[in-house]
C-alpha atoms as a PDB file:
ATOM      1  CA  UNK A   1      -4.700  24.432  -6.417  1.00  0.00           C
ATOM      2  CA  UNK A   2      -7.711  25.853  -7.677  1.00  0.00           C
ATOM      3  CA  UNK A   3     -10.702  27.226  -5.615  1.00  0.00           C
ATOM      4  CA  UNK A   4     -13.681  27.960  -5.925  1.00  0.00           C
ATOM      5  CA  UNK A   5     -16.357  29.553  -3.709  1.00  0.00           C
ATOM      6  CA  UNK A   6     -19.920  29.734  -3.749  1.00  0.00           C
ATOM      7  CA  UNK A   7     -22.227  31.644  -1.566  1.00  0.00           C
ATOM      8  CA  UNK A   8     -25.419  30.843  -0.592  1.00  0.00           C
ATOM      9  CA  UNK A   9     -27.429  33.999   1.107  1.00  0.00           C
ATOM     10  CA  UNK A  10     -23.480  35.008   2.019  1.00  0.00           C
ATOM     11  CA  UNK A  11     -21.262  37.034   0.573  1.00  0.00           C
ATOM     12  CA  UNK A  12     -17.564  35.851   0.762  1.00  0.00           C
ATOM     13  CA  UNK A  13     -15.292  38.635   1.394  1.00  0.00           C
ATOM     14  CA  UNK A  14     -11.485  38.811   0.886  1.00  0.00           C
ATOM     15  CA  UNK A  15     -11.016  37.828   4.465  1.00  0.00           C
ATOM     16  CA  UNK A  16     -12.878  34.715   4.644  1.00  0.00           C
ATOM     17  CA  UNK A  17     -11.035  33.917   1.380  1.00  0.00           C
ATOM     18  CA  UNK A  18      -7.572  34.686   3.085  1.00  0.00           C
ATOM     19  CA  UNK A  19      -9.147  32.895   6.088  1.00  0.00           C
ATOM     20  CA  UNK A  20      -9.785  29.345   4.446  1.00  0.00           C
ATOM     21  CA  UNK A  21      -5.911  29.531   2.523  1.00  0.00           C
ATOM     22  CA  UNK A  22      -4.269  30.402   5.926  1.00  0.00           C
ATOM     23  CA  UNK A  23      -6.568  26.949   7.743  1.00  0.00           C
ATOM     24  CA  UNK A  24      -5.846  24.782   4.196  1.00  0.00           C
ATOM     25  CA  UNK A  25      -1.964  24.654   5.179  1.00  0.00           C
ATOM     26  CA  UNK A  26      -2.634  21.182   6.878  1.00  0.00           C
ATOM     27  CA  UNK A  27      -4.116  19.500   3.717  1.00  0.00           C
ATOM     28  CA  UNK A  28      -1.595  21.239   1.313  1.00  0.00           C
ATOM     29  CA  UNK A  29       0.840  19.728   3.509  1.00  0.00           C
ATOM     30  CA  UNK A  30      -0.593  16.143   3.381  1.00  0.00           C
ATOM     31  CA  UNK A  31      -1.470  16.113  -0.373  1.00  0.00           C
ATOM     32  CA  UNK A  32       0.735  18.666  -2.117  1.00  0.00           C
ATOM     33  CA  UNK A  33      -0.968  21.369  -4.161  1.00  0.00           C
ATOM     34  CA  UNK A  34      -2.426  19.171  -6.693  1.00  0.00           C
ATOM     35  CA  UNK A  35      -6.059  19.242  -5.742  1.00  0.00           C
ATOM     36  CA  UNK A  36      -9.530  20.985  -6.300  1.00  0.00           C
ATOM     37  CA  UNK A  37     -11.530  22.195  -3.718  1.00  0.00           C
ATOM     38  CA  UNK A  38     -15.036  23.743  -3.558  1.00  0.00           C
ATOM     39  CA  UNK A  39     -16.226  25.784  -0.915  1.00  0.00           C
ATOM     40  CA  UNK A  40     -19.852  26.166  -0.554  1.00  0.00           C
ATOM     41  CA  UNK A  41     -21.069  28.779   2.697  1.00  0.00           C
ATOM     42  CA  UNK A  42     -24.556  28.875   2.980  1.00  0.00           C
ATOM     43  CA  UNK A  43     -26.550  31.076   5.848  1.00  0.00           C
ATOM     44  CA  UNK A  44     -30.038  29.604   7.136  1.00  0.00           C
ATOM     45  CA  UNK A  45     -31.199  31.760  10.254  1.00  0.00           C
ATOM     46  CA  UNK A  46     -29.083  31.405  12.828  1.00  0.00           C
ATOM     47  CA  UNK A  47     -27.647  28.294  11.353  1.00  0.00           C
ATOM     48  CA  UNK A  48     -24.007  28.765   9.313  1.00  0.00           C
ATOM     49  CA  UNK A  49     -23.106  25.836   7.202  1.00  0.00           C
ATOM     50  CA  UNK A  50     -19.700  24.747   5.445  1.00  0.00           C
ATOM     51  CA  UNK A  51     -19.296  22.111   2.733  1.00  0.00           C
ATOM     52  CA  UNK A  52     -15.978  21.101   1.340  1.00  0.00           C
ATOM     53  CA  UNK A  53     -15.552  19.136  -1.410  1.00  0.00           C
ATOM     54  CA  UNK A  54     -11.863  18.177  -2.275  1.00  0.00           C
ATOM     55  CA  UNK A  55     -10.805  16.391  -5.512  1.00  0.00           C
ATOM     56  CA  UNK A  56      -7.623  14.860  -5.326  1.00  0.00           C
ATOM     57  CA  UNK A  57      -6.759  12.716  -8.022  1.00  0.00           C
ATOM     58  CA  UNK A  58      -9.255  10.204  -8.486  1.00  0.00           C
ATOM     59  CA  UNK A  59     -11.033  10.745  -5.279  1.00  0.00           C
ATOM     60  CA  UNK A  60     -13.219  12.854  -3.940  1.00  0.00           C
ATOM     61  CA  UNK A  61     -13.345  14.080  -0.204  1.00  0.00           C
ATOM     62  CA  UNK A  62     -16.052  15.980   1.224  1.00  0.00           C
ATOM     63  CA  UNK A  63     -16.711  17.695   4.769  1.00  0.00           C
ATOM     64  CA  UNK A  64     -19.692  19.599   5.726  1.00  0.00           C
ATOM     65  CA  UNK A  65     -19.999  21.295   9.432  1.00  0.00           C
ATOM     66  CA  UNK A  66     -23.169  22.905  10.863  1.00  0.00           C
ATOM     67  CA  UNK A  67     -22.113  25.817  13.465  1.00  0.00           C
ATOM     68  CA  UNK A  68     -23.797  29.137  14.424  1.00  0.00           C
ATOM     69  CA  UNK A  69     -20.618  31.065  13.311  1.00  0.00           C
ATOM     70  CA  UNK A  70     -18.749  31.160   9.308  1.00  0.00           C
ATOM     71  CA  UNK A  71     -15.123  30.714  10.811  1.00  0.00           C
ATOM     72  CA  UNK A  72     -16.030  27.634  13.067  1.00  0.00           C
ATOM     73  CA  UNK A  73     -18.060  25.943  10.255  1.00  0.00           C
ATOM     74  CA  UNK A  74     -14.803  26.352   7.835  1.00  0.00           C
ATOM     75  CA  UNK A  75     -12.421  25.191  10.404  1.00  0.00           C
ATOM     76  CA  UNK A  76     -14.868  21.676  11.682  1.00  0.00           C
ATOM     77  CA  UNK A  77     -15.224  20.866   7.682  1.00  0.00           C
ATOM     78  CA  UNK A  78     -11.448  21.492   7.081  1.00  0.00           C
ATOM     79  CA  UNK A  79     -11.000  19.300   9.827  1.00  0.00           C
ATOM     80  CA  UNK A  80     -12.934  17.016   8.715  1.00  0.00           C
ATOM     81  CA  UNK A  81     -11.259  16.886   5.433  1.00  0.00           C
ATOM     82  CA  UNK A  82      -7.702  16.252   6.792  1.00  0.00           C
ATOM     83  CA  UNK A  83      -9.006  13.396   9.305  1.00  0.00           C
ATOM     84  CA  UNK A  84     -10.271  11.755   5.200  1.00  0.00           C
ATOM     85  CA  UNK A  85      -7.018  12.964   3.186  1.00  0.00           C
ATOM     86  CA  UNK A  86      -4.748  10.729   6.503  1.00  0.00           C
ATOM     87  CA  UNK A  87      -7.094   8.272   6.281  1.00  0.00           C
ATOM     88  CA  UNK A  88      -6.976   8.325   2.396  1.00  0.00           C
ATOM     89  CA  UNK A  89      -2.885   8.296   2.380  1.00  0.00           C
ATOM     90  CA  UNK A  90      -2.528   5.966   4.947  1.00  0.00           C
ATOM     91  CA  UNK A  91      -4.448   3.226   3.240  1.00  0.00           C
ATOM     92  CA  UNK A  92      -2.886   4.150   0.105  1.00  0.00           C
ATOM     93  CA  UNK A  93       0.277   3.671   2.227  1.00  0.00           C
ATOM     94  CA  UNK A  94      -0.099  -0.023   3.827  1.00  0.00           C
ATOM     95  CA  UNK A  95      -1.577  -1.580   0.708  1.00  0.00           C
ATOM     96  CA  UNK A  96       1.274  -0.761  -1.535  1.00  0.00           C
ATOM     97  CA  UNK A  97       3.680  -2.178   0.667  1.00  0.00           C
ATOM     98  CA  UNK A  98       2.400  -5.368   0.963  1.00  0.00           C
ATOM     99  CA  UNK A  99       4.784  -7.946  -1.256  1.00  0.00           C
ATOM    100  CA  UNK A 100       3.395 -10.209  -3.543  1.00  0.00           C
ATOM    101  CA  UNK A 101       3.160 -13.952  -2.685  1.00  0.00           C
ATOM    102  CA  UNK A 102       5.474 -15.923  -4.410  1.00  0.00           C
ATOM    103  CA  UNK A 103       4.225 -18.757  -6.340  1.00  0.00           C
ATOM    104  CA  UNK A 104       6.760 -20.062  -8.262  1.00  0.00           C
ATOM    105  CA  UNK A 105      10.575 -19.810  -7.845  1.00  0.00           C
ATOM    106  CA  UNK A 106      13.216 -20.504 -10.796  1.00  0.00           C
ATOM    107  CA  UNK A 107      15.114 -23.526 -10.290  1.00  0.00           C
ATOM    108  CA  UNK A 108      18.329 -23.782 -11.937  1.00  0.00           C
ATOM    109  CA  UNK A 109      20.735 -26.339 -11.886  1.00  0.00           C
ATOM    110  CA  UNK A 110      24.588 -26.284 -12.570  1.00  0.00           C
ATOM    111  CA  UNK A 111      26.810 -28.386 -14.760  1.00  0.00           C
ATOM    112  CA  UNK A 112      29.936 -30.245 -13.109  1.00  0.00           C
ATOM    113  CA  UNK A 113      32.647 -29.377 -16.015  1.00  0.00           C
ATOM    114  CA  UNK A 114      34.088 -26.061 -15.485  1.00  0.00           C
ATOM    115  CA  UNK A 115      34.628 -23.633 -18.260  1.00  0.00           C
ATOM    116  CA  UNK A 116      36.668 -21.718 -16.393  1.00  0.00           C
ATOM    117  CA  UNK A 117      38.295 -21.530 -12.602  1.00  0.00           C
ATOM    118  CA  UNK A 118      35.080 -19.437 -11.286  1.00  0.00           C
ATOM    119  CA  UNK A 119      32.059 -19.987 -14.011  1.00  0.00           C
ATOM    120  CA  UNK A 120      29.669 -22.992 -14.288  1.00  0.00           C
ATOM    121  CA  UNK A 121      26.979 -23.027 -16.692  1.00  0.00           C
ATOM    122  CA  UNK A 122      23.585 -23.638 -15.931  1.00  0.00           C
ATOM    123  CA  UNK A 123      22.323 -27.441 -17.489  1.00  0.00           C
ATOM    124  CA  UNK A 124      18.952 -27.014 -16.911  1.00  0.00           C
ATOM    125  CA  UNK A 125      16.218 -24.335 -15.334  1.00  0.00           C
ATOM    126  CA  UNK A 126      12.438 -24.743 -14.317  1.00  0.00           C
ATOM    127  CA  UNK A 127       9.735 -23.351 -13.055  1.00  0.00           C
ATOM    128  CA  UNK A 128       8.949 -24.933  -9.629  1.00  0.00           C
ATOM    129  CA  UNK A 129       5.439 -24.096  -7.918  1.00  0.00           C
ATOM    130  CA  UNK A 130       5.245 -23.081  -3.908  1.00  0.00           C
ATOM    131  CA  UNK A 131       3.201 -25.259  -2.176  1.00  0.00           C
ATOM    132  CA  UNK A 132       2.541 -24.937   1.565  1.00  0.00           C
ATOM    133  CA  UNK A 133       3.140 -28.007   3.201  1.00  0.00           C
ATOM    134  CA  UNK A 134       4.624 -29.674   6.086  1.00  0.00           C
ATOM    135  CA  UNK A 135       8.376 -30.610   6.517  1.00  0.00           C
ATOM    136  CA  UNK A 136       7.613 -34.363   6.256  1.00  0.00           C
ATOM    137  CA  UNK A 137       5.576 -34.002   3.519  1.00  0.00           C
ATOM    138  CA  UNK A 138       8.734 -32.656   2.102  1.00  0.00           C
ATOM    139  CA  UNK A 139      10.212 -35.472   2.450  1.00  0.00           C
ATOM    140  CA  UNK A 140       7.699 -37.610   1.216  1.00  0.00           C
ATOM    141  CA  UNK A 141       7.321 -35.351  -2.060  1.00  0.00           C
ATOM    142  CA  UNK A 142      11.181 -35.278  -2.430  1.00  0.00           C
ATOM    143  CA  UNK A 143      11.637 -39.189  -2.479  1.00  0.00           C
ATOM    144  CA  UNK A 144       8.893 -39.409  -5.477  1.00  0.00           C
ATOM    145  CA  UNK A 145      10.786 -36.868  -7.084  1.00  0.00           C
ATOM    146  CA  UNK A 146      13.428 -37.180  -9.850  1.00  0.00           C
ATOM    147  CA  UNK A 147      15.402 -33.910  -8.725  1.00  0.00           C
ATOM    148  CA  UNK A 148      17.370 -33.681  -5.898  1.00  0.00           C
ATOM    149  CA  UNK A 149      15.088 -30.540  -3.986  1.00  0.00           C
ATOM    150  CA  UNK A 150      12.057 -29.782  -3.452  1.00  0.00           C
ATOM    151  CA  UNK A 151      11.091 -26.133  -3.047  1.00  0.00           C
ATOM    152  CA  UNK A 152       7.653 -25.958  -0.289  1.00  0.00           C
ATOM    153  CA  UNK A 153       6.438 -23.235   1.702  1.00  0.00           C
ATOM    154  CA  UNK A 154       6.331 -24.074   5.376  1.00  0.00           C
ATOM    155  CA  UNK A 155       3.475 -23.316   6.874  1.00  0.00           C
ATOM    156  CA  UNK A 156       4.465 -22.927  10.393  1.00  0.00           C
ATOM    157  CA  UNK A 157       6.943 -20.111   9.497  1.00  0.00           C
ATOM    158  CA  UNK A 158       5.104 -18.610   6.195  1.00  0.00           C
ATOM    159  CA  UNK A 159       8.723 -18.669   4.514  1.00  0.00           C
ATOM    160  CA  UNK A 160      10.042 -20.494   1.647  1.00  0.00           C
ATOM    161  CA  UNK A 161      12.256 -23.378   2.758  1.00  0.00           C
ATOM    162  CA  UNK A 162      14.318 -26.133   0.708  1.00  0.00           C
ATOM    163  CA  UNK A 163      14.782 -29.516   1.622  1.00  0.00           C
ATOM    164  CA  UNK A 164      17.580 -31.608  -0.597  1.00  0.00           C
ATOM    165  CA  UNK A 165      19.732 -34.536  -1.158  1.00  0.00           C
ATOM    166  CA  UNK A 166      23.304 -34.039   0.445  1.00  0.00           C
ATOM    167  CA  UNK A 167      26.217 -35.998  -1.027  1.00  0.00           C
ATOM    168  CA  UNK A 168      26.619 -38.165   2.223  1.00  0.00           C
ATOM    169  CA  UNK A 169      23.101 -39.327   2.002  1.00  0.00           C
ATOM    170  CA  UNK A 170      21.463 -37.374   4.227  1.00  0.00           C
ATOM    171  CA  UNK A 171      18.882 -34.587   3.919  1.00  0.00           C
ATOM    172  CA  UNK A 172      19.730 -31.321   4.006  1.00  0.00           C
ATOM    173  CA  UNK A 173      17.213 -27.988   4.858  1.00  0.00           C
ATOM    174  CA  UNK A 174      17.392 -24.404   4.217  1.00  0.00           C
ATOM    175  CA  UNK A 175      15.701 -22.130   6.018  1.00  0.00           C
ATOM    176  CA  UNK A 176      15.731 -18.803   5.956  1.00  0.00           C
ATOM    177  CA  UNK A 177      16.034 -16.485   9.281  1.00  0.00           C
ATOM    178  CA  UNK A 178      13.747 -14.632  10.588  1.00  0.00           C
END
């Protein structure tokens, strides 16, 4: 964790070194210590100003505070910084857990001769699109059909369902709970 300081009509002392490690505990917590940051202090009058510019990975964070004392600038930027590195992680966070949409589900079908007690073999697979539609339209698609399934997304429930042919006659559904 590299940083680097930069004084602008200041000069940076050991203690306002020490003093932005000891505040930086926050965001070493949140991101680990595999970042960059850039502190720029500048003086203008009465005016003290603190920029932060953090590179973490392939982003780049950046908080700037306008106070009338050094300390206070560094601590509203650092501030700053964290509120952007929790925002940063928590996006990060609830877009990789999303699951992908299934479109297609592998369909296989077994053969009725045994090769032994507990193994069948499989005859036949294919690849069998998800299409959301209704329950009778289930039906409907599964009397055109030549297999004895269909495999449909219900839209109602957003889960995968199966509708089939049951050796009686009847029609059988699987649903999945919730």
């Amino acid at each position: 964790m590299p940083i680097h300081y930069t004084g602008r009509q200041v000069e940076i002392g050991a203690d306002l070194r020490r003093y932005t490690q000891e505040r930086l505990r926050r965001i070493v917590r949140l991101l680990g210590e595999r970042f960059d940051l850039h502190v720029i202090l500048t003086a203008e009058k009465h005016r003290r100003l603190a920029e932060l510019t953090l590179k973490f990975r392939d982003h780049t964070l950046v908080g700037v505070e306008e106070t009338g004392d050094t300390r206070t600038a560094i601590n509203g930027a650092l501030d700053k910084l964290a509120r952007q590195a929790v925002r940063l992680l928590e996006r990060r966070r609830t877009r990789k857990r999303r699951p992908k949409p299934t479109s297609a589900v592998l369909l296989n079908v077994l053969g009725t001769e045994r090769v032994d007690h507990d193994e069948r073999r499989i005859v036949q697979s294919e690849r069998v699109p998800l299409k959301p539609m209704t329950i009778e339209e289930a039906i409907e698609t599964l009397d055109r059909s030549r297999s004895g399934a269909v495999v449909f997304r219900n839209p109602d429930t957003e889960r995968v369902n199966v509708i089939y042919h049951r050796p009686d006659g009847d029609l059988g559904l699987i649903e999945p709970e919730s």
